[in-house]
Protein backbone atom coordinates (compact mmCIF):
# COMPACT_ATOMS: atom_id res chain seq x y z
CA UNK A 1 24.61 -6.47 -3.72
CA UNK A 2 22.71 -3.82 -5.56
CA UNK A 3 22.65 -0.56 -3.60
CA UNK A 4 19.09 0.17 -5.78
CA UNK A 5 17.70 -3.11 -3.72
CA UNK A 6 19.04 -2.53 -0.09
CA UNK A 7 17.53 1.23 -0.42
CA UNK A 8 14.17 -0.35 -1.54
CA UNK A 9 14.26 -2.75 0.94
CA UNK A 10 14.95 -0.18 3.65
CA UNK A 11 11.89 1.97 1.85
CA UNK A 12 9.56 -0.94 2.62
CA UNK A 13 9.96 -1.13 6.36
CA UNK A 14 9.65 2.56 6.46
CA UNK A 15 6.43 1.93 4.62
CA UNK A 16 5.75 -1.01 7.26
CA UNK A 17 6.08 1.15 10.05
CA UNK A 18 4.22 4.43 8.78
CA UNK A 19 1.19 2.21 7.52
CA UNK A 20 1.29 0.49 10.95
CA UNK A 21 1.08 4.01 12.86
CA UNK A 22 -1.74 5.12 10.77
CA UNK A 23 0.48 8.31 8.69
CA UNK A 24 -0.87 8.88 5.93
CA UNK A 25 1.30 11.76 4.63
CA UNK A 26 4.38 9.33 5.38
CA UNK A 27 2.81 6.78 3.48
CA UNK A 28 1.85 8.60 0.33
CA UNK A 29 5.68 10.22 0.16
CA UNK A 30 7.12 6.80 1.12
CA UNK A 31 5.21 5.33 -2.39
CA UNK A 32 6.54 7.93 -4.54
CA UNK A 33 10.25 7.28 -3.43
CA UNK A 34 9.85 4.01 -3.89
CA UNK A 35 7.91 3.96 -6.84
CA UNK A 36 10.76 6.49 -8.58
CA UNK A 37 13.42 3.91 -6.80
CA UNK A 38 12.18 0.70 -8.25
CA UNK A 39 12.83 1.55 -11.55
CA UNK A 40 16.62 1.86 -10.83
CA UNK A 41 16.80 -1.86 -9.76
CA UNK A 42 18.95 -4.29 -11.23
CA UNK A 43 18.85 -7.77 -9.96
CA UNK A 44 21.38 -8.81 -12.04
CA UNK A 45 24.31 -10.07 -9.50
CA UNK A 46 21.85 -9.94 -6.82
CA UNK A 47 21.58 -12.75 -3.79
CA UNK A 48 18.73 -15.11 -4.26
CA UNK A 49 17.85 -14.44 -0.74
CA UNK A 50 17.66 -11.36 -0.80
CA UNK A 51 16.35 -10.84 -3.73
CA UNK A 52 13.00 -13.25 -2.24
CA UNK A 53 13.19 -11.21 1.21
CA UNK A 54 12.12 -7.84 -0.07
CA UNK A 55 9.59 -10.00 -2.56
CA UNK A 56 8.24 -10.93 1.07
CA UNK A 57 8.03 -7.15 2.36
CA UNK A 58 6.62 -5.85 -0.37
CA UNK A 59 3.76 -8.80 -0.15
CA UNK A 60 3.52 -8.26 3.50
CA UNK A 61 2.87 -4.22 2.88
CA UNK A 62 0.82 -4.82 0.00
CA UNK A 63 -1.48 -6.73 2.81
CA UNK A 64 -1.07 -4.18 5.37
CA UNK A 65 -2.25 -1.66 2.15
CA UNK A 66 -5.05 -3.01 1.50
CA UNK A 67 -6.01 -3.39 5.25
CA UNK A 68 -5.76 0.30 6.05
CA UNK A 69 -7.63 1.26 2.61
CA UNK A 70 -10.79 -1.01 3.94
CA UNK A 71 -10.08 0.36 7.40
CA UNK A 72 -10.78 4.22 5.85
CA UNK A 73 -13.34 3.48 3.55
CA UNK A 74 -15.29 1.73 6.52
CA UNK A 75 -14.44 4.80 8.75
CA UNK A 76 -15.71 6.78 5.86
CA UNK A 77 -18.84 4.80 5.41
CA UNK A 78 -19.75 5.06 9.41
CA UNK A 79 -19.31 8.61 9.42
CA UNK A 80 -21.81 9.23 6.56
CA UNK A 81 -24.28 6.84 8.71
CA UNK A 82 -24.06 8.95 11.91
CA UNK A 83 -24.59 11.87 9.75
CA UNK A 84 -27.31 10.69 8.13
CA UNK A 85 -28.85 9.65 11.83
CA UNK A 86 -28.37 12.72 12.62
CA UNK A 87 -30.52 14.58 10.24
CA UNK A 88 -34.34 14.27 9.65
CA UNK A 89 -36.69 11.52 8.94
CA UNK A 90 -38.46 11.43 5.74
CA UNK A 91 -42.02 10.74 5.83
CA UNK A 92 -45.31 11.55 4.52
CA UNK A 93 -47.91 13.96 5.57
CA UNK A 94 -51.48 13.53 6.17
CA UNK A 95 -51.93 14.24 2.69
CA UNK A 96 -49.68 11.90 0.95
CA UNK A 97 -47.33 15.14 1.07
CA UNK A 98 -43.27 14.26 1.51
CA UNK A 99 -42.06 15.82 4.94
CA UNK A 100 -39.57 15.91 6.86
CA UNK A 101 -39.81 15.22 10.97
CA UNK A 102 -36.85 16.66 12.76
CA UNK A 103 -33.83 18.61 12.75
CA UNK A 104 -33.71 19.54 8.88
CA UNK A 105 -30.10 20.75 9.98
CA UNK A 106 -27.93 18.80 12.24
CA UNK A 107 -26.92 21.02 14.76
CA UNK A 108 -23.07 20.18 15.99
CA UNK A 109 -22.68 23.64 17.51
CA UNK A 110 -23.53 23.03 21.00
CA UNK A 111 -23.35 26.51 23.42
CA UNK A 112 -22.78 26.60 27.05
């Protein structure tokens, strides 16, 4: 069995478990190890089985991937609407003049 494979394979359920925990900084030094180990893979002499069980993990992360990149970009997107809520309304005076009708800043410093 190809040591090269067995340390992948070990790499993806690290990756598994770090993308399922939400770190990020895990995840992003996970890929680079993994990405600089995959090129030292041989699967010449390696087990079929194997060889189709870390084909599985690295679909399965791939999945969980793309799962927490949608879950960020629509954490990303909801913060820009709350932000935008929280800042003033754009309207039009009397005069056909643009205004603006509340808070031109939003405030998040709140005092005691």
């Amino acid at each position: 069995m190809d040591k090269s494979l067995s340390d992948f394979e070990k790499l993806l359920d690290e990756e598994r478990a770090a993308l399922k925990a939400g770190h990020l900084e895990a995840i992003r030094g996970i890929s680079e190890q993994r990405d600089a180990l995959l090129g030292r893979i041989s699967t010449d002499g390696s087990d079929a089985a194997h060889l189709q069980r870390v084909q599985e993990k690295a679909r399965r992360n791939s999945v969980l991937m793309e799962a927490f990149r949608d879950g960020i970009k629509s954490a990303m997107r909801r913060i820009g609407e709350v932000q935008k809520a929280a800042g003033p309304i754009a309207s039009y005076g009397a005069k056909g003049d643009p205004r603006e009708i509340g808070n031109t800043r939003p405030n998040w410093e709140h005092k005691a």
